[in-house]
PDB file of N, CA and C in Angstrom:
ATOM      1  N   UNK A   1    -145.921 -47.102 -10.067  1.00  0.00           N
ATOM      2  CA  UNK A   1    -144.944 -47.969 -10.699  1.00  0.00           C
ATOM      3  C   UNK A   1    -145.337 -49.439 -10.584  1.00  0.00           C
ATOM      4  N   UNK A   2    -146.466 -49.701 -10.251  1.00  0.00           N
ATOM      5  CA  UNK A   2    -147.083 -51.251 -10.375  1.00  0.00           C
ATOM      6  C   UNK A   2    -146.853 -51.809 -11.181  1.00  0.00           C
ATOM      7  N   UNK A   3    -147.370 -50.831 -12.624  1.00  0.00           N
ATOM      8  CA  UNK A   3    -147.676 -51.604 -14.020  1.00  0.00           C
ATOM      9  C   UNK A   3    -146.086 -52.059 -13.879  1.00  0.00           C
ATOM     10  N   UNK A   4    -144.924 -51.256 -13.861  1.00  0.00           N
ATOM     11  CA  UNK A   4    -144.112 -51.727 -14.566  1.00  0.00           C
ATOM     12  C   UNK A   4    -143.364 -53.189 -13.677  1.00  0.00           C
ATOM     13  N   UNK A   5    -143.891 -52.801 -12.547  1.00  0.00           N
ATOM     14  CA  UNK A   5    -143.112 -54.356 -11.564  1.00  0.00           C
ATOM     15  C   UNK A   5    -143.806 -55.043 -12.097  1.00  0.00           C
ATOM     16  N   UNK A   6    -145.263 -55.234 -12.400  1.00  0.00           N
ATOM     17  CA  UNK A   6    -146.127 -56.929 -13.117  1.00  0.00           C
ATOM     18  C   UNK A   6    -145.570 -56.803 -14.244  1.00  0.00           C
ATOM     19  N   UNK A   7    -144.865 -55.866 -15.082  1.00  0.00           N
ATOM     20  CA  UNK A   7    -144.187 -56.180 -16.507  1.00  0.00           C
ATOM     21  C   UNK A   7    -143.207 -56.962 -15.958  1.00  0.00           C
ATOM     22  N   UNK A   8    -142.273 -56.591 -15.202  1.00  0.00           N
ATOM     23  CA  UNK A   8    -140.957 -57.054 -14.708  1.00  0.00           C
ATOM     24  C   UNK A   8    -141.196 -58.584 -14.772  1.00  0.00           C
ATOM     25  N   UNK A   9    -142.178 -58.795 -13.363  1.00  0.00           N
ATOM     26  CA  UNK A   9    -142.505 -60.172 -13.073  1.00  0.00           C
ATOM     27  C   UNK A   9    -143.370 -61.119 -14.313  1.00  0.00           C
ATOM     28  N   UNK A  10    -143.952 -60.403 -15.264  1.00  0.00           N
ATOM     29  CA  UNK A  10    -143.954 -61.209 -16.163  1.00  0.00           C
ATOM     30  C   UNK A  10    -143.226 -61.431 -16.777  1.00  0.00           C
ATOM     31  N   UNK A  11    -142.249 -60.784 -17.696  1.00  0.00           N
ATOM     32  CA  UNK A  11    -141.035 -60.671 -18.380  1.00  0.00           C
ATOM     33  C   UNK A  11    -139.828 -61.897 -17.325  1.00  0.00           C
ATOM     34  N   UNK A  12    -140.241 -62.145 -16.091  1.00  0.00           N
ATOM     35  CA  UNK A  12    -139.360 -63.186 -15.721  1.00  0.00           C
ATOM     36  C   UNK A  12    -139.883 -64.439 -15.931  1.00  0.00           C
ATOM     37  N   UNK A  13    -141.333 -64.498 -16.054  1.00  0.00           N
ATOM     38  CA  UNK A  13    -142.014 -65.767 -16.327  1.00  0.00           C
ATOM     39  C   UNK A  13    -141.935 -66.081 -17.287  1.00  0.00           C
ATOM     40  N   UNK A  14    -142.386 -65.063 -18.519  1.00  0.00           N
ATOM     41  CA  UNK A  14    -142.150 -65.709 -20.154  1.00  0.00           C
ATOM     42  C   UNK A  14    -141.312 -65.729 -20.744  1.00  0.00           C
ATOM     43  N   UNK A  15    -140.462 -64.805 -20.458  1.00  0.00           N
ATOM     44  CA  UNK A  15    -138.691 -64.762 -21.357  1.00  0.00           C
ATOM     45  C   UNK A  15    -139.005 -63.405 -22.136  1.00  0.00           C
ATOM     46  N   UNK A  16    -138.082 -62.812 -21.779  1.00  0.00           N
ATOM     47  CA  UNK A  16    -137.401 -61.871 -22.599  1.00  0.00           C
ATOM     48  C   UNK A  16    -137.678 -61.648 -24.164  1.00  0.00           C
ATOM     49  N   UNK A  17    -138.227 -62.866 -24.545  1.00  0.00           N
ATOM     50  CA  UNK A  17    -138.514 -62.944 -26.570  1.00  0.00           C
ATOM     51  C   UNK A  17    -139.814 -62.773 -26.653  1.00  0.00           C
ATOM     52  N   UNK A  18    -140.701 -63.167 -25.505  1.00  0.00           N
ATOM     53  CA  UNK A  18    -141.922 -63.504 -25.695  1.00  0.00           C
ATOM     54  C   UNK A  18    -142.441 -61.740 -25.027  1.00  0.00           C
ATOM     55  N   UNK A  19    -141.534 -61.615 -24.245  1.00  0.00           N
ATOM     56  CA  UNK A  19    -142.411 -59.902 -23.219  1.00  0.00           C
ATOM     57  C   UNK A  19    -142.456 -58.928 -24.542  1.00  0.00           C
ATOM     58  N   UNK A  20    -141.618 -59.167 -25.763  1.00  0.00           N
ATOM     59  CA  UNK A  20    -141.756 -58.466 -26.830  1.00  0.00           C
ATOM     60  C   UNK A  20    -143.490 -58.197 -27.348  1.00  0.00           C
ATOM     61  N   UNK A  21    -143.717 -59.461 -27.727  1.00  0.00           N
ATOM     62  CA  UNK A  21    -144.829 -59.707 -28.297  1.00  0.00           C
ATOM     63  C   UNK A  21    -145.793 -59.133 -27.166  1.00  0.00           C
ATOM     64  N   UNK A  22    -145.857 -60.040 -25.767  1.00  0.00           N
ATOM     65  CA  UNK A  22    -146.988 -59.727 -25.214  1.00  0.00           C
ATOM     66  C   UNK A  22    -146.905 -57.927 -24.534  1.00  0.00           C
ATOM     67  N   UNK A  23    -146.113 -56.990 -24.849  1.00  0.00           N
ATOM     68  CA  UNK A  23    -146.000 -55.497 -24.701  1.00  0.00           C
ATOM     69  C   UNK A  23    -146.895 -55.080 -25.742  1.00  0.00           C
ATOM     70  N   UNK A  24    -146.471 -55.756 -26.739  1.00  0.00           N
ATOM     71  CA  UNK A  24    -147.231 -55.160 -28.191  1.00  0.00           C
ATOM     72  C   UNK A  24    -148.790 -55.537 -27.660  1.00  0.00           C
ATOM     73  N   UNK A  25    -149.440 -56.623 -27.653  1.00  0.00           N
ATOM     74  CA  UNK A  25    -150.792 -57.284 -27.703  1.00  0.00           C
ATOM     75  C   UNK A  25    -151.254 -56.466 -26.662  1.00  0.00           C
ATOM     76  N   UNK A  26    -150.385 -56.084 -25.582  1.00  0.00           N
ATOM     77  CA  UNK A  26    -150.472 -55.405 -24.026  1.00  0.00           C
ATOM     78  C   UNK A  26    -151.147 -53.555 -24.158  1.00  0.00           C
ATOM     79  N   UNK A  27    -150.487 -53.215 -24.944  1.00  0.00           N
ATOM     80  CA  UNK A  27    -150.739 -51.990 -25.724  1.00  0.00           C
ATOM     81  C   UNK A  27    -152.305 -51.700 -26.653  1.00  0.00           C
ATOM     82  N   UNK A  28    -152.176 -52.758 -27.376  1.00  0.00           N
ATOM     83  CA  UNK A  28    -153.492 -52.590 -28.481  1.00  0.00           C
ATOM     84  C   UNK A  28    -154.580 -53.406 -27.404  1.00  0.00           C
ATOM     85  N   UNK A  29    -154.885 -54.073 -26.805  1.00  0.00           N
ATOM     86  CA  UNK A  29    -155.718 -54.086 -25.426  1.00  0.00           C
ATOM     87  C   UNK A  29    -156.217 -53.028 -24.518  1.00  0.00           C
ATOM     88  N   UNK A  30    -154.730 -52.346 -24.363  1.00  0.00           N
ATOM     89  CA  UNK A  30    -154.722 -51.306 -23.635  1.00  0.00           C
ATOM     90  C   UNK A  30    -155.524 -49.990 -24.219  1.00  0.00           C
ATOM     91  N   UNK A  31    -155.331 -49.896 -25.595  1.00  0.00           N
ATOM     92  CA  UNK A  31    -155.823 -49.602 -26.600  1.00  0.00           C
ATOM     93  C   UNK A  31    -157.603 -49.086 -27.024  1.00  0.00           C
ATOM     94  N   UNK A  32    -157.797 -50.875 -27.337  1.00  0.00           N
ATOM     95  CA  UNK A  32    -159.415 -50.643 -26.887  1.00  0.00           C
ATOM     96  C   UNK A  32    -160.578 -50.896 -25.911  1.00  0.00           C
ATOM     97  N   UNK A  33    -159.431 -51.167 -24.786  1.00  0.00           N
ATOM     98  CA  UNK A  33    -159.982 -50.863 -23.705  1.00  0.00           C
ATOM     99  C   UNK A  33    -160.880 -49.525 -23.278  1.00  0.00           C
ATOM    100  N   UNK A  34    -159.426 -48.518 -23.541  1.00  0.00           N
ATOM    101  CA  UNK A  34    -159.795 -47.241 -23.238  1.00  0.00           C
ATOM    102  C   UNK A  34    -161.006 -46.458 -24.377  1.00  0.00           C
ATOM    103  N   UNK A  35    -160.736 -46.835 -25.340  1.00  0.00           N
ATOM    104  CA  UNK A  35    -162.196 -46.645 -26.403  1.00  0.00           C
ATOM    105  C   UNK A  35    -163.530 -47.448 -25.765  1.00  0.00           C
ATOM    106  N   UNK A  36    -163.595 -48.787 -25.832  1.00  0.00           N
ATOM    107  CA  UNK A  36    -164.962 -49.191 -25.116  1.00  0.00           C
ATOM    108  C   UNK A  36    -165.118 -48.116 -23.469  1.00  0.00           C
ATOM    109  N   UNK A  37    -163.733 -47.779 -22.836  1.00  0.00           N
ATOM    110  CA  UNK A  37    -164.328 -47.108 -21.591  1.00  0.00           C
ATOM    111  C   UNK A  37    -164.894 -45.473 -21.733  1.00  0.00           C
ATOM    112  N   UNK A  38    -164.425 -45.037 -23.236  1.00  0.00           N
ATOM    113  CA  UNK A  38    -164.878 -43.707 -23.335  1.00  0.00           C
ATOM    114  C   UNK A  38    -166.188 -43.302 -23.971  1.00  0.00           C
ATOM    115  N   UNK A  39    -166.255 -44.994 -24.831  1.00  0.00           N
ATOM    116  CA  UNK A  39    -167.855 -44.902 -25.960  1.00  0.00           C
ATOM    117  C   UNK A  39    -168.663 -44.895 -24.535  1.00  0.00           C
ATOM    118  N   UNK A  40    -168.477 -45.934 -23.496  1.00  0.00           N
ATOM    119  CA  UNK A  40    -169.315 -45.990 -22.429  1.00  0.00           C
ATOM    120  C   UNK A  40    -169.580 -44.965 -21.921  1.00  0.00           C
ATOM    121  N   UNK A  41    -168.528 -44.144 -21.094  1.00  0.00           N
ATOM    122  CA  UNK A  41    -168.496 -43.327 -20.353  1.00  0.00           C
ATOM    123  C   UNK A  41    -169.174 -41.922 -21.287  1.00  0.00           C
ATOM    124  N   UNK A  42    -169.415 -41.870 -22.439  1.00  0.00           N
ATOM    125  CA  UNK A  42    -169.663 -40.758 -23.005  1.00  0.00           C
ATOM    126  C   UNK A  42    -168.638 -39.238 -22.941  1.00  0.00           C
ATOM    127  N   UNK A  43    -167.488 -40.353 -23.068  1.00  0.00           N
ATOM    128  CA  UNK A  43    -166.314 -38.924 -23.288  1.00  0.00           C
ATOM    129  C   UNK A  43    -165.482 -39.217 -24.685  1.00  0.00           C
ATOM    130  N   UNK A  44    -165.986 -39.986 -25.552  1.00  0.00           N
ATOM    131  CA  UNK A  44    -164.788 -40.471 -26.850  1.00  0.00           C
ATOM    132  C   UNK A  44    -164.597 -38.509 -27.117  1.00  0.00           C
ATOM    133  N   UNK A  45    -165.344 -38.020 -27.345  1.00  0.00           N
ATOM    134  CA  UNK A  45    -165.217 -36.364 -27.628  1.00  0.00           C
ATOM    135  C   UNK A  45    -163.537 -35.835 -26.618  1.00  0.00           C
ATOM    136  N   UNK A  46    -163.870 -36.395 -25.691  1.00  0.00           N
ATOM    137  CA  UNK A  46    -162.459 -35.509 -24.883  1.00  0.00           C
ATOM    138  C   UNK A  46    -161.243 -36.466 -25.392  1.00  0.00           C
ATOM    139  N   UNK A  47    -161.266 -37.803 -24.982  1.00  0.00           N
ATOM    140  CA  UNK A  47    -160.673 -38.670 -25.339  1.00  0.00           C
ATOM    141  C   UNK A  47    -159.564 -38.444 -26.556  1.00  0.00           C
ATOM    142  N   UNK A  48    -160.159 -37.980 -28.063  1.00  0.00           N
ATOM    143  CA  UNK A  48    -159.412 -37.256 -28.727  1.00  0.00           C
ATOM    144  C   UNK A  48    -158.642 -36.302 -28.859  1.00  0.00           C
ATOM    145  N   UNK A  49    -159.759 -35.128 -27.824  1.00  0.00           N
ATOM    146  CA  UNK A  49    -159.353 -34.022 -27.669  1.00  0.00           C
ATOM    147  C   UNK A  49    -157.760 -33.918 -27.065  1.00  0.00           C
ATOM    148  N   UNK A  50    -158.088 -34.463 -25.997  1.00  0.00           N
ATOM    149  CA  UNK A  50    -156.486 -34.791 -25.041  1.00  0.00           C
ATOM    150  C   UNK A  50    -155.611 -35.453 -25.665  1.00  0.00           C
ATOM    151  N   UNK A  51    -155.652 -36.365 -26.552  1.00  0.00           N
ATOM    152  CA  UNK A  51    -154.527 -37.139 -27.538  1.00  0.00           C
ATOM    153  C   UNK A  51    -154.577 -36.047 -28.476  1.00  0.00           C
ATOM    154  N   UNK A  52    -155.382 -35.441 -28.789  1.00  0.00           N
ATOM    155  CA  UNK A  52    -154.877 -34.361 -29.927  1.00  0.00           C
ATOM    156  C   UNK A  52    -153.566 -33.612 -29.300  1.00  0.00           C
ATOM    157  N   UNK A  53    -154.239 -32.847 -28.292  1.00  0.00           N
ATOM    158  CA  UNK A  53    -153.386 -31.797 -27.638  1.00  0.00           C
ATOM    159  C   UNK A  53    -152.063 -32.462 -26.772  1.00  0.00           C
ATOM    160  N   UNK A  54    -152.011 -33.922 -27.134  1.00  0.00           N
ATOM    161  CA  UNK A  54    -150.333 -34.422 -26.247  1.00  0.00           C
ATOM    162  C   UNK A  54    -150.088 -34.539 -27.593  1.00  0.00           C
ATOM    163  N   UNK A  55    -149.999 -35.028 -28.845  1.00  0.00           N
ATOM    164  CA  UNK A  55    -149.573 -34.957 -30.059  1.00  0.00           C
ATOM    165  C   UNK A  55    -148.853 -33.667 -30.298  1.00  0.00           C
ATOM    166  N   UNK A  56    -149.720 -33.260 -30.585  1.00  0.00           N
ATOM    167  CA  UNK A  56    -149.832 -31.789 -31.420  1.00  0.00           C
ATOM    168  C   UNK A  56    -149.386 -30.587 -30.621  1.00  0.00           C
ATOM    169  N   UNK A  57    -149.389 -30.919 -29.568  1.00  0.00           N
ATOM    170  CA  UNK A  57    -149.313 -29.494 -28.721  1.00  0.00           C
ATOM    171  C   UNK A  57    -147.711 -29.890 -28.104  1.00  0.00           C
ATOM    172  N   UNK A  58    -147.108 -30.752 -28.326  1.00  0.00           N
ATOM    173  CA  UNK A  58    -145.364 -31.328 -28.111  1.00  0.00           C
ATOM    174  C   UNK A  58    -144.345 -29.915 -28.328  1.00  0.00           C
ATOM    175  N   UNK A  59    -144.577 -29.065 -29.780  1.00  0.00           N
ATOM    176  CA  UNK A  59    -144.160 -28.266 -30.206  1.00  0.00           C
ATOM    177  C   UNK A  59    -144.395 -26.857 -29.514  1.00  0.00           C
ATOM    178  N   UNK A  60    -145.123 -26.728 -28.714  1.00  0.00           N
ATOM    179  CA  UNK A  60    -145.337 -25.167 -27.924  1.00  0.00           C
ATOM    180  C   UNK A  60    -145.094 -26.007 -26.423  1.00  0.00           C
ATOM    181  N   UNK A  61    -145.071 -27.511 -25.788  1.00  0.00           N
ATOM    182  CA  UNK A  61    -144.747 -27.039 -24.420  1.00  0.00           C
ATOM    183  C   UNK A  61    -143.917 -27.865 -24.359  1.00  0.00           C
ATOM    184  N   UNK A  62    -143.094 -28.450 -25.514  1.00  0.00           N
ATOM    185  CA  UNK A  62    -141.613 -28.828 -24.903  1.00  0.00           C
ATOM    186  C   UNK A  62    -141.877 -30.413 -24.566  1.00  0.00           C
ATOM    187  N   UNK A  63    -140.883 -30.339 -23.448  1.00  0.00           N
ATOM    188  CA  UNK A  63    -140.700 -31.341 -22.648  1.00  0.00           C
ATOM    189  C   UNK A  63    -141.137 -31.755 -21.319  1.00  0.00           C
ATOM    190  N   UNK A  64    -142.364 -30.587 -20.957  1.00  0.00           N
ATOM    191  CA  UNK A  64    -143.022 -29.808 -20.049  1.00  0.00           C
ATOM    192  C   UNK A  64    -144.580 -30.927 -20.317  1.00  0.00           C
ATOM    193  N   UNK A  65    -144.873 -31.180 -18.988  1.00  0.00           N
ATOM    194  CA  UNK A  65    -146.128 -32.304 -18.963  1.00  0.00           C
ATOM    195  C   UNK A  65    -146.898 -31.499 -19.372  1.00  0.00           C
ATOM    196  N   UNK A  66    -148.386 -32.075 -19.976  1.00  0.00           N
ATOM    197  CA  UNK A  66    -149.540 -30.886 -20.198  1.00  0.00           C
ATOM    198  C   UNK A  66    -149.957 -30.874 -18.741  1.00  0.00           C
ATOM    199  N   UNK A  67    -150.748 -29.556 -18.891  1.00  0.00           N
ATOM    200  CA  UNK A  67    -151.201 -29.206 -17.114  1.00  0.00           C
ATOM    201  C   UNK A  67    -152.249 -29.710 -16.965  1.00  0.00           C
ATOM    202  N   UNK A  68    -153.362 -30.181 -17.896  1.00  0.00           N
ATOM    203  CA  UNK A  68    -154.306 -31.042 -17.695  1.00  0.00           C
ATOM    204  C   UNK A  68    -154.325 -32.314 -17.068  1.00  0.00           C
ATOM    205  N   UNK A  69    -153.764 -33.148 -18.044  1.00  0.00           N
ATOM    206  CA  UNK A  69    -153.537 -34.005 -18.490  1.00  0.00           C
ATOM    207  C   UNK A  69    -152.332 -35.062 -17.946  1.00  0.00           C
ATOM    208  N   UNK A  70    -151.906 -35.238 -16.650  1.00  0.00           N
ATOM    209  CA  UNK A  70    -151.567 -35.432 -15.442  1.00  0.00           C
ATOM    210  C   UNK A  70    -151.969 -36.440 -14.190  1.00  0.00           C
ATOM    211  N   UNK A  71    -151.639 -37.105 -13.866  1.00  0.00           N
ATOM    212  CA  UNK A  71    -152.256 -38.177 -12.969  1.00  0.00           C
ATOM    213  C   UNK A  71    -152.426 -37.631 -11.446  1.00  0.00           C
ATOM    214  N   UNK A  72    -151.829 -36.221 -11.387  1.00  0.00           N
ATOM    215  CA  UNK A  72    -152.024 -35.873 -10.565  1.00  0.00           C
ATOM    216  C   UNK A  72    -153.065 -34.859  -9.947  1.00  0.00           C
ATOM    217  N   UNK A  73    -153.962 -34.751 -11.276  1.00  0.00           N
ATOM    218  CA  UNK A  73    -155.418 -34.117 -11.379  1.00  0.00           C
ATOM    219  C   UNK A  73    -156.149 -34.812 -11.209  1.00  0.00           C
ATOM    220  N   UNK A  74    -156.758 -34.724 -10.242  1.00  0.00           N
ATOM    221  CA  UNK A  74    -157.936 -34.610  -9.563  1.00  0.00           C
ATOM    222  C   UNK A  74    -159.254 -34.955 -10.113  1.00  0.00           C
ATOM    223  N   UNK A  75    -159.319 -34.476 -11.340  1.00  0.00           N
ATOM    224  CA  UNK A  75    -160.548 -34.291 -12.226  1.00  0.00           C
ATOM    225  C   UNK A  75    -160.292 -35.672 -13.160  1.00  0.00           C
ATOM    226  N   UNK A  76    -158.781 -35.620 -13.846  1.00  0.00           N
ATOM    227  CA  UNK A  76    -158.138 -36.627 -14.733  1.00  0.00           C
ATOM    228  C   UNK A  76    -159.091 -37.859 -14.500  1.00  0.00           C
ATOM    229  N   UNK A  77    -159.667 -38.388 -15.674  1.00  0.00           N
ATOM    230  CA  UNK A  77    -160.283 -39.899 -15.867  1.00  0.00           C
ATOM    231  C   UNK A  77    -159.109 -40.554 -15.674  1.00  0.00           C
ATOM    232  N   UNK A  78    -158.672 -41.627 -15.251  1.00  0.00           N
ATOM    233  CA  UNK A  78    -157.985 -42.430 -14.738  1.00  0.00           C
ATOM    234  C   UNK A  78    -158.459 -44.374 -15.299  1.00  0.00           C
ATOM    235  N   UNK A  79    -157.910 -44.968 -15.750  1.00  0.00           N
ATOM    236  CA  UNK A  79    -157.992 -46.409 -16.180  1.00  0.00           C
ATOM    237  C   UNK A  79    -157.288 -47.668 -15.557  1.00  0.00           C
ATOM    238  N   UNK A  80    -157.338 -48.508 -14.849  1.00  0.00           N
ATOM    239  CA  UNK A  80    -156.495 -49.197 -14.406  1.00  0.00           C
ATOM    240  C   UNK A  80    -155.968 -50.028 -15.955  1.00  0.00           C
ATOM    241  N   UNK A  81    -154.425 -50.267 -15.700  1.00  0.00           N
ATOM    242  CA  UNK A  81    -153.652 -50.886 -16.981  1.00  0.00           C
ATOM    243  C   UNK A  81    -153.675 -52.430 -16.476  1.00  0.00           C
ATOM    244  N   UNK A  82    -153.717 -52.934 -15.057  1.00  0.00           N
ATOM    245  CA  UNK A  82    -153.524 -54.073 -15.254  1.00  0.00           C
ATOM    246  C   UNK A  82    -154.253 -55.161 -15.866  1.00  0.00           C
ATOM    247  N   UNK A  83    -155.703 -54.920 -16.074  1.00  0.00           N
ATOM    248  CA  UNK A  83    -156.244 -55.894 -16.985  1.00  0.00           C
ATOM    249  C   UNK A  83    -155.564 -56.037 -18.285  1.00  0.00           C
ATOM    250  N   UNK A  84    -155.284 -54.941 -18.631  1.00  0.00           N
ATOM    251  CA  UNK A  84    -154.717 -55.197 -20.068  1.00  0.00           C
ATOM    252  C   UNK A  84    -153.511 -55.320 -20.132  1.00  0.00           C
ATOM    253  N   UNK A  85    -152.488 -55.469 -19.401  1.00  0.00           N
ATOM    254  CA  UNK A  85    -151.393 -55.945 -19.096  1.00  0.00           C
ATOM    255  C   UNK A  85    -151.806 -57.994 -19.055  1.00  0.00           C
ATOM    256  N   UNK A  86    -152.444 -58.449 -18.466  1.00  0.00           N
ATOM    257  CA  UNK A  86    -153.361 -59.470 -18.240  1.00  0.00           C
ATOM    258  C   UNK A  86    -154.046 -60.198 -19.460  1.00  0.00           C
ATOM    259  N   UNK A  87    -154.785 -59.428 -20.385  1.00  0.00           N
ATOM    260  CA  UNK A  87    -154.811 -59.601 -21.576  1.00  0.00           C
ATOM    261  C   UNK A  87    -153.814 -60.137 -22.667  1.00  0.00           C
ATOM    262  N   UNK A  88    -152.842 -59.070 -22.245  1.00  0.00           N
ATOM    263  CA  UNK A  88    -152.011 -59.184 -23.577  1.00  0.00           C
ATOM    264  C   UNK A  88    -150.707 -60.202 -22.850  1.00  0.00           C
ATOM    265  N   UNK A  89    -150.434 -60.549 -21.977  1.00  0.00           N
ATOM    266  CA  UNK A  89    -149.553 -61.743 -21.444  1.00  0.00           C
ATOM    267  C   UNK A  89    -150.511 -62.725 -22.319  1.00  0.00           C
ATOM    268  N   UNK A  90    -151.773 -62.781 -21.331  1.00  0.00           N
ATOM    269  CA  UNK A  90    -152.305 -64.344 -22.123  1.00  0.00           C
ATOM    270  C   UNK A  90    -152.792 -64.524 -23.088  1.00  0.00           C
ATOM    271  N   UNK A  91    -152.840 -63.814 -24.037  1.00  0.00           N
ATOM    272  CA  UNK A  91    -153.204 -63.755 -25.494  1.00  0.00           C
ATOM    273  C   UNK A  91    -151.370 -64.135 -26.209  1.00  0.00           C
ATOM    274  N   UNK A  92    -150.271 -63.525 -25.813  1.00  0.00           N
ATOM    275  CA  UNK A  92    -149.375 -63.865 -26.091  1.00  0.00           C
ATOM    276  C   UNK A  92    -148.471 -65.160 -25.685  1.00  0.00           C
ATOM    277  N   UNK A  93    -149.440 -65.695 -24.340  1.00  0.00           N
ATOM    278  CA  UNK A  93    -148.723 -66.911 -24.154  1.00  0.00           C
ATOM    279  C   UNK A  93    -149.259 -68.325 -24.650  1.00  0.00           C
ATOM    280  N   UNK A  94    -150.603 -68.085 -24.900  1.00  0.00           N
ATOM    281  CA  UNK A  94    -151.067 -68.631 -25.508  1.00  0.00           C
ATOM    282  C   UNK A  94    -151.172 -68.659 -26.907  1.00  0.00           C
ATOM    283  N   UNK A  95    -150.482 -68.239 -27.829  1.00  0.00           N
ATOM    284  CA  UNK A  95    -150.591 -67.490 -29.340  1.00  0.00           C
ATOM    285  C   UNK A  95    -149.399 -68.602 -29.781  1.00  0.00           C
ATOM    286  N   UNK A  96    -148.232 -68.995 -28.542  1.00  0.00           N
ATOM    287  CA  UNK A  96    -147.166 -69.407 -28.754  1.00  0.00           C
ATOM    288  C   UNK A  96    -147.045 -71.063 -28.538  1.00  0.00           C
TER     289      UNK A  96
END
């Protein structure tokens, strides 16, 4: 629950109008972050695969986490969000 306390504490620094924008910029950062880390890493192939199957696969397991696909696997590639949390504040505070 990090990410969401540095949202918090930013959202007290910039205002409430502005955490709009910088969530959005925060996201599409977040975005191609994880693409430059998968072209690198040589997994864009799974990368899809797993957004396919949380899309698409909603309809056979519900409301039920995928069993892969979990932060609590072991195996799970894992990304830290706060750079791009970081990004998209100062791209949005500066934009303004």
């Amino acid at each position: 629950m990090g990410d969401v306390k540095l949202c918090a504490a930013i959202g007290a620094w910039i205002g409430p109008g502005q955490l709009v924008t910088a969530l959005v910029v925060t996201g599409i950062a977040g975005g191609v972050m994880a693409l430059g880390w998968a072209i690198a890493g040589g997994f864009l192939g799974d990368l899809f695969k797993g957004t396919g199957d949380l899309i698409f696969g909603f309809k056979e397991r519900g409301l039920r986490p995928h069993p892969e696909l979990v932060l609590d696997n072991p195996l799970a590639r894992k990304m830290p969000y706060a750079p791009a949390i970081a990004i998209g504040t100062l791209v949005s505070f500066f934009s303004q």
